[in-house]
C-alpha atoms as a PDB file:
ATOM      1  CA  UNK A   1      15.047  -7.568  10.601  1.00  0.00           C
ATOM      2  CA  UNK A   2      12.757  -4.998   9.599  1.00  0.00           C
ATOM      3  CA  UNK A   3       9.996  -6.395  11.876  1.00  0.00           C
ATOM      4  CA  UNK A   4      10.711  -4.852  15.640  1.00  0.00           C
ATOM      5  CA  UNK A   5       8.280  -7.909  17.989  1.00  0.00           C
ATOM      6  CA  UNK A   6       8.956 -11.270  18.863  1.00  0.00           C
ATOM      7  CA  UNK A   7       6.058 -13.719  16.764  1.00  0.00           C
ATOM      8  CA  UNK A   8       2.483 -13.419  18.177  1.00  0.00           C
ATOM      9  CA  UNK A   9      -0.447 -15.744  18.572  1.00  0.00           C
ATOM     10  CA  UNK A  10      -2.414 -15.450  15.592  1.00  0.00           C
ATOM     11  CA  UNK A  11      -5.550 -13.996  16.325  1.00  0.00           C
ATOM     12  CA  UNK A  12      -7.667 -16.244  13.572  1.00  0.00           C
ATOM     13  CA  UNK A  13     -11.121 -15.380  12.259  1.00  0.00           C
ATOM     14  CA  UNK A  14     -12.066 -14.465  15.881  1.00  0.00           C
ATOM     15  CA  UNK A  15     -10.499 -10.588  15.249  1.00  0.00           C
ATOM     16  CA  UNK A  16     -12.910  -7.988  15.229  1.00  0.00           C
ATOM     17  CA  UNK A  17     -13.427  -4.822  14.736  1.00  0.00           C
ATOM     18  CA  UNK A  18     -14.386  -3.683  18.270  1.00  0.00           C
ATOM     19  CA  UNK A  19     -12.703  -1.136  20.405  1.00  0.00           C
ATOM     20  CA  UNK A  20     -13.125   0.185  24.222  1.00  0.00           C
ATOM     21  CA  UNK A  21     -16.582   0.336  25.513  1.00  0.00           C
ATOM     22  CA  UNK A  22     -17.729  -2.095  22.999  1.00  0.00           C
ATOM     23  CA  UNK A  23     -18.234   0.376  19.974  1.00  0.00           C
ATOM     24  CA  UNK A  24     -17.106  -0.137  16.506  1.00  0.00           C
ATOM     25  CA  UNK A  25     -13.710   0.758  15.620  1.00  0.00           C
ATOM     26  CA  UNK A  26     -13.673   3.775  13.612  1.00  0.00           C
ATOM     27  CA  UNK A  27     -11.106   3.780  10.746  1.00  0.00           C
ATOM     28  CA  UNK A  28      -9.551   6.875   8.928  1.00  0.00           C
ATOM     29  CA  UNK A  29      -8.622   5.591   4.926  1.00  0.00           C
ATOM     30  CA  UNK A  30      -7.253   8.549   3.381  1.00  0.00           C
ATOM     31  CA  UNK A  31      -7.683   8.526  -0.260  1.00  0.00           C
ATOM     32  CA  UNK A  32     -10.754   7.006   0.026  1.00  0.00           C
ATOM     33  CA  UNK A  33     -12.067   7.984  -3.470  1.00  0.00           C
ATOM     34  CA  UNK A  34      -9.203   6.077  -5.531  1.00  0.00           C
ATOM     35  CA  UNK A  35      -9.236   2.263  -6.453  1.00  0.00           C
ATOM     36  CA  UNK A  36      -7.802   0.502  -3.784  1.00  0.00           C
ATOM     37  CA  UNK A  37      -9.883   3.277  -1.468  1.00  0.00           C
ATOM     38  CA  UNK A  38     -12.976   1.815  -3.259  1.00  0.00           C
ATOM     39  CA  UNK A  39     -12.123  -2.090  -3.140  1.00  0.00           C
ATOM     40  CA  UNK A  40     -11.044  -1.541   0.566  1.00  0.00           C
ATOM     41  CA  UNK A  41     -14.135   0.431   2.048  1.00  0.00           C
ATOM     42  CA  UNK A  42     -16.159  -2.414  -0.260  1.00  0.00           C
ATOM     43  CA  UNK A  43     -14.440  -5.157   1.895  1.00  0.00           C
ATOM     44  CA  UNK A  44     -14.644  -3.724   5.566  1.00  0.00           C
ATOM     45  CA  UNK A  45     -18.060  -2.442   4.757  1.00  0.00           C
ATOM     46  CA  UNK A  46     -19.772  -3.481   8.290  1.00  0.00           C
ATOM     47  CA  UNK A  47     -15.947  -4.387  10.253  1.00  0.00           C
ATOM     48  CA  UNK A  48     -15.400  -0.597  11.059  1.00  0.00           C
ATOM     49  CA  UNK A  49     -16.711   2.312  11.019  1.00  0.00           C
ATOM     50  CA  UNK A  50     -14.813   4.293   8.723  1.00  0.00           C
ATOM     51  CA  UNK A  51     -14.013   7.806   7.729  1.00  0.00           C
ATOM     52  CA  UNK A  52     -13.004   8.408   4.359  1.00  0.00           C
ATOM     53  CA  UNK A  53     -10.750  11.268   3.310  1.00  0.00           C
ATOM     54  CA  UNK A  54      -9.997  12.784   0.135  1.00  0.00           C
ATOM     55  CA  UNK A  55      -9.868  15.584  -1.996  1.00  0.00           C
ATOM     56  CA  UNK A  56     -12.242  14.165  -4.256  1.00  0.00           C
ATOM     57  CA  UNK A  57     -15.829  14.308  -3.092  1.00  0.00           C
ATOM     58  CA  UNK A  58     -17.430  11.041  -2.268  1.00  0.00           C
ATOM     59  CA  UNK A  59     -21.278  11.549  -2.855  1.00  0.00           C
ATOM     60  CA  UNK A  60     -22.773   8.569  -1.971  1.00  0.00           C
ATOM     61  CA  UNK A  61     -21.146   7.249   1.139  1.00  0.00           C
ATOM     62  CA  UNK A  62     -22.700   4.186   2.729  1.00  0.00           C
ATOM     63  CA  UNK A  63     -24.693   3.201   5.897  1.00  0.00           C
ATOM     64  CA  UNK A  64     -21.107   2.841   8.417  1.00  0.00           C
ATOM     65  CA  UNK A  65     -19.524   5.340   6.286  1.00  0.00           C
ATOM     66  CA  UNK A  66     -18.749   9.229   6.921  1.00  0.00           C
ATOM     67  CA  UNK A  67     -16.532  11.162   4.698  1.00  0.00           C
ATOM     68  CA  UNK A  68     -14.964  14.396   5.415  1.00  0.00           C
ATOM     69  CA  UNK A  69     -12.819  16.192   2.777  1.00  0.00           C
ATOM     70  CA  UNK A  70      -9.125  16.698   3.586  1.00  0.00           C
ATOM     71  CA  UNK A  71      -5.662  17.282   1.304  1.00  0.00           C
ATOM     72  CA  UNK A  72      -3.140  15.767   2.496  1.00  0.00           C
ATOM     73  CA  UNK A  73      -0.701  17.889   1.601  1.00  0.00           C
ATOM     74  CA  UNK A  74      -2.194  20.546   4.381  1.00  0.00           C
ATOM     75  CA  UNK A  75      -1.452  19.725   7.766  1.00  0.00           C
ATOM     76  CA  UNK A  76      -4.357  21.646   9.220  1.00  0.00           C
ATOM     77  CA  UNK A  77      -6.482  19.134   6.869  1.00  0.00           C
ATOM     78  CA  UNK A  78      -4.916  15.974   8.812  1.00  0.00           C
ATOM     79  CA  UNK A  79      -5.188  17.632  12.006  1.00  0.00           C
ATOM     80  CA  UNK A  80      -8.873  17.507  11.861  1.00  0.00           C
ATOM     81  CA  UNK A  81      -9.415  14.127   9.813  1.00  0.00           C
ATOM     82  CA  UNK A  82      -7.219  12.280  12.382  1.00  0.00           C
ATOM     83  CA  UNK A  83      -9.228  13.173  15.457  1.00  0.00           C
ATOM     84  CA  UNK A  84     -10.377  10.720  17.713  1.00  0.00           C
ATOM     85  CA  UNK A  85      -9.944   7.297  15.042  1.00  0.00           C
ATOM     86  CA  UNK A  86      -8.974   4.323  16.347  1.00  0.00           C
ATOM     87  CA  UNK A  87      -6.149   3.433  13.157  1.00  0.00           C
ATOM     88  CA  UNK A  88      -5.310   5.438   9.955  1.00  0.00           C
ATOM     89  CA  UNK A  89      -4.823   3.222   6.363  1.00  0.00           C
ATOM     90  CA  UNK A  90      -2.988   5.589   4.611  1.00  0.00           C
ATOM     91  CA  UNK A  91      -3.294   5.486   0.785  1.00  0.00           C
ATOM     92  CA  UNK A  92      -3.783   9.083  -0.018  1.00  0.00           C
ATOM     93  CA  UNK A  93      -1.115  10.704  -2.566  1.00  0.00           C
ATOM     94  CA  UNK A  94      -0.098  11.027  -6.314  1.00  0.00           C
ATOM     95  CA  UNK A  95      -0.214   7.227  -7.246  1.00  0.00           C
ATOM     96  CA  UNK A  96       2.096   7.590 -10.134  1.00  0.00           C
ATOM     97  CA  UNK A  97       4.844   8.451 -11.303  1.00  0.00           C
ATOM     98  CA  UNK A  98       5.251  12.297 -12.150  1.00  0.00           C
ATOM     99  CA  UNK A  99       6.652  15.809 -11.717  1.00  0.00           C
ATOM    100  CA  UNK A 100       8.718  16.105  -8.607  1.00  0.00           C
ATOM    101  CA  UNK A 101       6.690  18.961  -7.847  1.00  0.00           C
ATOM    102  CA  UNK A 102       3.476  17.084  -7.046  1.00  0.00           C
ATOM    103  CA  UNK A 103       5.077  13.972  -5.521  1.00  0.00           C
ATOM    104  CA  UNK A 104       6.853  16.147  -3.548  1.00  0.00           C
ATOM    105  CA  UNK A 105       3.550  17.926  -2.217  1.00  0.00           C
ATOM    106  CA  UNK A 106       1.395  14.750  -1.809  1.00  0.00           C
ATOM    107  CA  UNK A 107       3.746  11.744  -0.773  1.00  0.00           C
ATOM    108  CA  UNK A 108       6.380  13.358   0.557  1.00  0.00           C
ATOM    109  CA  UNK A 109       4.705  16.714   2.663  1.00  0.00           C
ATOM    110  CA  UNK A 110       1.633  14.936   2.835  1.00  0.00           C
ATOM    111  CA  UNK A 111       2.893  11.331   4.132  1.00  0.00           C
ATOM    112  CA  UNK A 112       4.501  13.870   7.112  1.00  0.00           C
ATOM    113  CA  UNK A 113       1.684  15.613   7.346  1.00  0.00           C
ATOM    114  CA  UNK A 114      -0.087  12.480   8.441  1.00  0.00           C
ATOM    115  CA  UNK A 115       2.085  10.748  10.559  1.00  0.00           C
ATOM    116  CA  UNK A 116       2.825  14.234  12.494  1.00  0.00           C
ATOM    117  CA  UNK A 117      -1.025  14.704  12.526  1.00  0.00           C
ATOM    118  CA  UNK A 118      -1.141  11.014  14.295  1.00  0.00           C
ATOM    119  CA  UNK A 119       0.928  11.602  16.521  1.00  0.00           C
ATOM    120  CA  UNK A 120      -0.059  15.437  17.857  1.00  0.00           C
ATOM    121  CA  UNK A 121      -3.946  13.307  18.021  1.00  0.00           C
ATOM    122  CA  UNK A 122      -3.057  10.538  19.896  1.00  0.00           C
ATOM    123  CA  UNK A 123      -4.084   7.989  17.008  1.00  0.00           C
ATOM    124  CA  UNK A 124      -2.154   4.247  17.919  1.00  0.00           C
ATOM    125  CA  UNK A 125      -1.630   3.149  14.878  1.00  0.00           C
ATOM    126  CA  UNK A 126      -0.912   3.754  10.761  1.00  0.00           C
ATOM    127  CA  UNK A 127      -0.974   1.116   8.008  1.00  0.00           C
ATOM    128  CA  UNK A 128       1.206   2.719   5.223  1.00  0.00           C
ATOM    129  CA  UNK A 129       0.434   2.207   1.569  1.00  0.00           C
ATOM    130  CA  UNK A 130       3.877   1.897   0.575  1.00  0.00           C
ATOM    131  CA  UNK A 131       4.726   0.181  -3.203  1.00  0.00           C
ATOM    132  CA  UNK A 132       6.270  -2.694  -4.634  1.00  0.00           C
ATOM    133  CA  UNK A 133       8.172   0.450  -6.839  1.00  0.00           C
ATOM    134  CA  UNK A 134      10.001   0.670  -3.283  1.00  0.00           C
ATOM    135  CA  UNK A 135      11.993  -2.383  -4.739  1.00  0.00           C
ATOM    136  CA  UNK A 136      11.115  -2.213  -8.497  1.00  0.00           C
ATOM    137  CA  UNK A 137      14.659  -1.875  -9.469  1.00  0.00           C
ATOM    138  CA  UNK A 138      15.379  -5.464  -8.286  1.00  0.00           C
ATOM    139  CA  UNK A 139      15.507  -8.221 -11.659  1.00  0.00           C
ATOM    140  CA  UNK A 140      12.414 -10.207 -12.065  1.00  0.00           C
ATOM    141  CA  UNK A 141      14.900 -13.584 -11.371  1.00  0.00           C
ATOM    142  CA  UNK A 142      15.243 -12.483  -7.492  1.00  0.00           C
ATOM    143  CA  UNK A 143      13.124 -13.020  -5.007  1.00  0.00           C
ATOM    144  CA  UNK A 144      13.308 -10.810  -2.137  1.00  0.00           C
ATOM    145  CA  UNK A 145      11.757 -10.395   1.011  1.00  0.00           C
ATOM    146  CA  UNK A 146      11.063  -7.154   3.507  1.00  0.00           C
ATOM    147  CA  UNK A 147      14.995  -7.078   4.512  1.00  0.00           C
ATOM    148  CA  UNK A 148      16.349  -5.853   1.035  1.00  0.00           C
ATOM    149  CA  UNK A 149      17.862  -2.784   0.675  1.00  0.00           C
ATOM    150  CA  UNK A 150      15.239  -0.494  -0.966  1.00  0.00           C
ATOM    151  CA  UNK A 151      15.933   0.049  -4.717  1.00  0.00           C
ATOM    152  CA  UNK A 152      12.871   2.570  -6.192  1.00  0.00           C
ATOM    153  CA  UNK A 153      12.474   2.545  -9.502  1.00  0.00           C
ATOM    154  CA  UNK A 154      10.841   6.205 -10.072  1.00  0.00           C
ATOM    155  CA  UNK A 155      10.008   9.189  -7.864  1.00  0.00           C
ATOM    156  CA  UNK A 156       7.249   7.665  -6.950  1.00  0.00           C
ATOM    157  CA  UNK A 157       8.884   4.772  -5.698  1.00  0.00           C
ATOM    158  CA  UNK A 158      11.880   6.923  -3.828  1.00  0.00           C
ATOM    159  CA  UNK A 159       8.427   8.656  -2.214  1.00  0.00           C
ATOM    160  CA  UNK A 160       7.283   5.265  -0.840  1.00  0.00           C
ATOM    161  CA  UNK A 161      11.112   4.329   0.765  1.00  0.00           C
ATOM    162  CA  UNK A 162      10.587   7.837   2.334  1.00  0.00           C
ATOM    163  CA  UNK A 163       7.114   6.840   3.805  1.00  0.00           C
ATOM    164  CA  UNK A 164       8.842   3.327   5.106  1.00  0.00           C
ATOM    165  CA  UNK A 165      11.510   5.444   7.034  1.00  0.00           C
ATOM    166  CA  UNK A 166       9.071   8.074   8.314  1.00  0.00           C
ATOM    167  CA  UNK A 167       7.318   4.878   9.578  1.00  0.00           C
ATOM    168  CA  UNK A 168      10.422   4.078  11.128  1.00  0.00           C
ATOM    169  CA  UNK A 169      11.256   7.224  12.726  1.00  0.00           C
ATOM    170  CA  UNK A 170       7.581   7.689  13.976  1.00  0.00           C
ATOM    171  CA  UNK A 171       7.793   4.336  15.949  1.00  0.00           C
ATOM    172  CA  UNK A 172      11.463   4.662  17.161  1.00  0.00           C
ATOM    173  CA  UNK A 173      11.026   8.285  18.439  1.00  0.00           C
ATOM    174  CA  UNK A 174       6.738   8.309  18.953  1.00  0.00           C
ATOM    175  CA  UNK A 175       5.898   5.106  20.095  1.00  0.00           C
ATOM    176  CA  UNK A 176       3.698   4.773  16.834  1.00  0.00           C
ATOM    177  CA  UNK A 177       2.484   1.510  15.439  1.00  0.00           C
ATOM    178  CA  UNK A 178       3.225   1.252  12.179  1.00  0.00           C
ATOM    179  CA  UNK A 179       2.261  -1.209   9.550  1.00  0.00           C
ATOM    180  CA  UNK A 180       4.173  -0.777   5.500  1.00  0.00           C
ATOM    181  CA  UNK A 181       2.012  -2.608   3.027  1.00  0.00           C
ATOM    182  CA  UNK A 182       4.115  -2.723  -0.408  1.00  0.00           C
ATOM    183  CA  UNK A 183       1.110  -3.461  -2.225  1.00  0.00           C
ATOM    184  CA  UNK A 184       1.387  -4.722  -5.618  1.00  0.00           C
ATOM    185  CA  UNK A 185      -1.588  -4.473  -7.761  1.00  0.00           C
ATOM    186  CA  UNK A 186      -5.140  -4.443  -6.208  1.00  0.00           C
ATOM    187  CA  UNK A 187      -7.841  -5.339  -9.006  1.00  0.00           C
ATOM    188  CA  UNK A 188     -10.566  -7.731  -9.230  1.00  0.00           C
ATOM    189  CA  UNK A 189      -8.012  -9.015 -11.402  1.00  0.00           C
ATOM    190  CA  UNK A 190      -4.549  -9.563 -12.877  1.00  0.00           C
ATOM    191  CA  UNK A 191      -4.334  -7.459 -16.380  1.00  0.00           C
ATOM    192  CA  UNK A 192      -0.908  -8.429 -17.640  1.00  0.00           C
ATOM    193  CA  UNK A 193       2.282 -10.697 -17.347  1.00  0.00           C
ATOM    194  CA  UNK A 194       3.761  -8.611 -14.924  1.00  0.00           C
ATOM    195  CA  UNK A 195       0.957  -8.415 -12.325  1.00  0.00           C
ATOM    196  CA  UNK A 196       0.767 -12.173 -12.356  1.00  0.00           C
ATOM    197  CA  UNK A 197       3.417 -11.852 -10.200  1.00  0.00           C
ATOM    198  CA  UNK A 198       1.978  -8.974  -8.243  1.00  0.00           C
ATOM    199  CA  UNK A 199      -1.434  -8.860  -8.037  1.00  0.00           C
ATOM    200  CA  UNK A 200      -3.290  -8.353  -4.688  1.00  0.00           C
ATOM    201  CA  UNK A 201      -7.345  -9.436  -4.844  1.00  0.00           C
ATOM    202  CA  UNK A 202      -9.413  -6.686  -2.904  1.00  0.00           C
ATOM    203  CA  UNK A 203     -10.329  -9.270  -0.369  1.00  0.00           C
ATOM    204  CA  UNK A 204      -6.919 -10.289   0.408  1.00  0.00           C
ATOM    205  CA  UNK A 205      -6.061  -6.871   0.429  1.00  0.00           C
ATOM    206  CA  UNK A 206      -8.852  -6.812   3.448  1.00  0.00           C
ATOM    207  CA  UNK A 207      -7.298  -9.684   5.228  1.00  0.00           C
ATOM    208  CA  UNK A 208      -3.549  -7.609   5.153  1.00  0.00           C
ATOM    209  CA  UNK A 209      -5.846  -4.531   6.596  1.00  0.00           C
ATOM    210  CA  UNK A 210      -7.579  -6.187   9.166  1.00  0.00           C
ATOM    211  CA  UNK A 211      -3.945  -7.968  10.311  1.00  0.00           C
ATOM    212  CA  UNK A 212      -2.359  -4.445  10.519  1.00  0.00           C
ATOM    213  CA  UNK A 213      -5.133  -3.323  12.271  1.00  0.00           C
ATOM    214  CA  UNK A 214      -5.792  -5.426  15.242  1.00  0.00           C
ATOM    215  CA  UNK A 215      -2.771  -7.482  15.446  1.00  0.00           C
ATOM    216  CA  UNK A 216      -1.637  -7.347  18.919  1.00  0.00           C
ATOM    217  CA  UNK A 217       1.909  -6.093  19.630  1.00  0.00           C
ATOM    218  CA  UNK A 218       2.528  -4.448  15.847  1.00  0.00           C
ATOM    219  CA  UNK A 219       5.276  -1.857  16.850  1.00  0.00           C
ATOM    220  CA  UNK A 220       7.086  -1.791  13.094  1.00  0.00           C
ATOM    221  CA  UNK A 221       6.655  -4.108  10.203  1.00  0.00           C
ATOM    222  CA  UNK A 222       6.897  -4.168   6.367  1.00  0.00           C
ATOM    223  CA  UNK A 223       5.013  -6.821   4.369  1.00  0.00           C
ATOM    224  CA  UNK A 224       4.207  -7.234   1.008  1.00  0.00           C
ATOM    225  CA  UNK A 225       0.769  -7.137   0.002  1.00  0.00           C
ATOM    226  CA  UNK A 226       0.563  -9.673  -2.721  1.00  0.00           C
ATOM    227  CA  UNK A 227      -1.972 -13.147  -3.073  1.00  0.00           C
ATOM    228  CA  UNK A 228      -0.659 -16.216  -3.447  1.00  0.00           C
ATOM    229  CA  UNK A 229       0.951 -15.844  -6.605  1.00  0.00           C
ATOM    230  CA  UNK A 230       2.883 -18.614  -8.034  1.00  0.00           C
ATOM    231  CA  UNK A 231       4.839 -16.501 -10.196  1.00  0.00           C
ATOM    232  CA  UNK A 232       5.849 -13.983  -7.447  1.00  0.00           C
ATOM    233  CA  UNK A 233       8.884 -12.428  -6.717  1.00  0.00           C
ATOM    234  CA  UNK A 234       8.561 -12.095  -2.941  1.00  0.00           C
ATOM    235  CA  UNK A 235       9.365 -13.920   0.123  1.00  0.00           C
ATOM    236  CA  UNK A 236       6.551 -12.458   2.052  1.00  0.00           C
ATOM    237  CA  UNK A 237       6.826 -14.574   5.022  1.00  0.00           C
ATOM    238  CA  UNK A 238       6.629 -11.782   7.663  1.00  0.00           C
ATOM    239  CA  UNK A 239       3.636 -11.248   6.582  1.00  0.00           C
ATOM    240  CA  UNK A 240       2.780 -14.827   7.207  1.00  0.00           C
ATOM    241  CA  UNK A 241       4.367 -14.826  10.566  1.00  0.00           C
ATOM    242  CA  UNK A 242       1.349 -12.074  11.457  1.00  0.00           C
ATOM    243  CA  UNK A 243      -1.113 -14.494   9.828  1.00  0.00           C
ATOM    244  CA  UNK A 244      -1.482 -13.371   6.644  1.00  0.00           C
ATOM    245  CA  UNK A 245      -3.441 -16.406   4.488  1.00  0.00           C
ATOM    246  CA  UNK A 246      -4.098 -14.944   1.439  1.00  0.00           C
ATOM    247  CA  UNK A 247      -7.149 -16.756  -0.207  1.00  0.00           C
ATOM    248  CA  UNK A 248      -6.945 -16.068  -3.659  1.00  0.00           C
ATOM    249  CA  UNK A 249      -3.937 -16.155  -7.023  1.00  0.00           C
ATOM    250  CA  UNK A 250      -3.059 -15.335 -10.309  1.00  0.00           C
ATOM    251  CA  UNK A 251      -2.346 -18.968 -11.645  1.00  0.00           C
ATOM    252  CA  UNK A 252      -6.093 -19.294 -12.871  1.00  0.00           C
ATOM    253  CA  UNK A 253      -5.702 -16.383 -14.674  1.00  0.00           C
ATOM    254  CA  UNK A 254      -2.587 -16.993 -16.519  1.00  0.00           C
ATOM    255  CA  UNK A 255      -3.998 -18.074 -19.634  1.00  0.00           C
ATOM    256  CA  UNK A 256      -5.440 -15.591 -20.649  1.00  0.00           C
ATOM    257  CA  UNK A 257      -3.502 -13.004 -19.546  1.00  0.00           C
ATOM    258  CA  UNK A 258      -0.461 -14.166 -21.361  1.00  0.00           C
ATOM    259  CA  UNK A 259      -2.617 -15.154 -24.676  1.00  0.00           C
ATOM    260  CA  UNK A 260      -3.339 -11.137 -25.297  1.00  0.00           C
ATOM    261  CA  UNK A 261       0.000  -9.891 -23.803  1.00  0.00           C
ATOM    262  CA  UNK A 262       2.450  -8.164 -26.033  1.00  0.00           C
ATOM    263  CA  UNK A 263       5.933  -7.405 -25.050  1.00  0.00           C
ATOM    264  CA  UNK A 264       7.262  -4.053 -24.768  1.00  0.00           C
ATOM    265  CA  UNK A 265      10.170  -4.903 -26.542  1.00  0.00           C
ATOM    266  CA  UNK A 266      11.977  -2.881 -24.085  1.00  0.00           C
ATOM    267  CA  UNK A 267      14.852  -4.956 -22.335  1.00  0.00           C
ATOM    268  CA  UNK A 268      14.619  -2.285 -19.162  1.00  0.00           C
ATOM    269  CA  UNK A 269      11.085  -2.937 -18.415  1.00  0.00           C
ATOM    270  CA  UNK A 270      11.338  -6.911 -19.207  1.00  0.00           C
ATOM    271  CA  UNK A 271      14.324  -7.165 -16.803  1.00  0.00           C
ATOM    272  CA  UNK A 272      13.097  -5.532 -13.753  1.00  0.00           C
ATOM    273  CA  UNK A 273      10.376  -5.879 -11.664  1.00  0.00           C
ATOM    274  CA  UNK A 274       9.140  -2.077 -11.596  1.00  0.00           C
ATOM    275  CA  UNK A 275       8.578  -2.773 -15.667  1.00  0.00           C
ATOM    276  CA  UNK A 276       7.655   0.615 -17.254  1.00  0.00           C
ATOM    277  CA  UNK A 277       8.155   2.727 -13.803  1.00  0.00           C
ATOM    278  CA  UNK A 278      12.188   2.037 -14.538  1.00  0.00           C
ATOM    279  CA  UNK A 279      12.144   4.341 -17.529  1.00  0.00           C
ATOM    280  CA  UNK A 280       9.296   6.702 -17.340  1.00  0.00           C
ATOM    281  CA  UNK A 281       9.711  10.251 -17.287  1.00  0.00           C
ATOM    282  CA  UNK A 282       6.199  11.211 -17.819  1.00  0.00           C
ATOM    283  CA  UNK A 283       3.310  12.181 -15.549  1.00  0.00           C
ATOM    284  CA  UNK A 284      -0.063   9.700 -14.846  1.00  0.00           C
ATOM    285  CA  UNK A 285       0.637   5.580 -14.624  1.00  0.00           C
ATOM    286  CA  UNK A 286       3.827   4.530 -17.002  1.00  0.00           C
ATOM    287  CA  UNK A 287       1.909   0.969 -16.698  1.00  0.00           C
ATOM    288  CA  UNK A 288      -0.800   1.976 -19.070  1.00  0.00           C
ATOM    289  CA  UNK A 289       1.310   3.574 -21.943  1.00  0.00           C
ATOM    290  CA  UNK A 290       5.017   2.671 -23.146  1.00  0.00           C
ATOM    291  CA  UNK A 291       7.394   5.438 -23.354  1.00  0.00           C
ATOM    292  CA  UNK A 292       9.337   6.206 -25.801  1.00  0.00           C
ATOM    293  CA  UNK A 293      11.937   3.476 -26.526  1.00  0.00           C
ATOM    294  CA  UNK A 294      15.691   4.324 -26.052  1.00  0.00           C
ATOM    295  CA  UNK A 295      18.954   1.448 -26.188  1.00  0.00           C
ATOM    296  CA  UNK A 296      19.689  -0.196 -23.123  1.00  0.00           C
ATOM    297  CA  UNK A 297      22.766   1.112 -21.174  1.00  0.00           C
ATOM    298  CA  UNK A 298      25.354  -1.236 -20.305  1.00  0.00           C
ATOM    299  CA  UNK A 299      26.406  -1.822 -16.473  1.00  0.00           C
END
């Protein structure tokens, strides 16, 4: 198994966010200023205290909230973000497919460039923002759990399988704590067929966070970080196993996602569960624009 503990006690509604000498935890999210960054610091607004990272500027930070600008892909940067936090939720990076060049410098150099900065800082733990693009090039009539062999469906995803085995290394060798989320989709909610199988509600999201971060005993564990999704293609019991109860679904919004939804027509992206990230070969989010169409090749 990918999970390295024996089961634990759940720790219930009774976790918080307190650390040694009774102060607040204080929580590193790197990419801070991106969508999930926004839903998350949203949902542990008065848990933590939390430092937010990124290379984009956040001007308004709230009461509980510091921010201090960092790249990822400079070590230095990481060096000084890391100090003296009590976790790290790691979502910084190019969240996309794209060039090699730049998912090589931000998920690849900068993933290392975090964990290494962990570790050299004494910081316990890291909750990876790994991908369900880890496994995207499984069919959409599987249903897998966190022991499958890792089949990315893009660069991006191949970045997020190299992430999981950093993880791995970092615990084996370091003594690290480390926590791989393959998060679906995080949105208020789901936006098409495919993320009705997918989607991840910002408070659930929360729940997964607040698991990785205080669950006792976490040495090395991938989950999927999904809501209760009728439709879904994942066994995500180890999640469950930590306690993970996710509170919300996609079945109430079925309707209406599949009354506007319009096929792609492409029997690639229909098949597998990475969709569009299977054939793109442009920069940005494949999800939000089709690429050009090209005949199936047979296997």
């Amino acid at each position: 198994m990918w999970g390295r503990e024996s089961p634990s006690p759940l720790a219930g509604e009774g976790w918080g966010g307190w650390g040694e000498g009774g102060h607040l935890k204080t929580i590193l999210i790197t990419g801070a200023a991106g969508d999930v960054g926004s839903h998350l610091r949203r949902e542990l607004a008065g848990r933590y205290a939390l430092r937010l990272s990124d290379i984009r500027r956040i001007t308004k930070p709230t009461q509980g909230e510091a921010y201090v600008r960092g790249d990822v892909a400079r070590l230095g940067d990481m060096l000084r973000v890391t100090k003296g936090v009590d976790a790290i939720v790691h979502l910084g990076g190019h969240s996309g497919e794209g060039p090699w060049k730049d998912i090589l410098r931000a998920n690849i150099v900068g993933c290392y460039n975090v964990f290494e900065a962990a570790r050299r800082n004494g910081v316990p733990r890291i909750l990876f923002a790994t991908s369900n693009h880890a496994t995207g090039f499984y069919q959409r009539d599987e249903r897998i759990d966190h022991r499958v062999y890792p089949k990315p469906d893009s660069r991006y995803g191949l970045s997020k399988v190299f992430g999981e085995q950093l993880g791995s290394l970092y615990s084996d060798r370091y003594g690290l704590q480390v926590f791989c989320m393959r998060i679906g989709n995080v949105n208020p909610a789901p936006v098409d067929k495919r993320r009705l199988s997918l989607w991840l509600s910002p408070r659930d999201l929360a729940q997964l966070v607040q698991i990785g971060i205080e669950h006792p005993g976490i040495r090395f564990e991938i989950v999927y970080g999904v809501s209760n999704n009728q439709r879904t293609w994942y066994d995500n019991s180890n999640a469950e196993r930590l306690g993970f109860r996710p509170q919300d679904g996609s079945e109430p919004f079925a309707a209406a996602v599949l009354a506007r939804e319009k096929s792609s027509n492409d029997p690639i992206a229909e098949t597998y569960q990475g969709g569009t990230f299977c054939r793109a070969e442009v920069g940005g989010d494949p999800a939000r624009s089709y690429p050009r169409r090209r005949k199936a090749s047979r296997r």
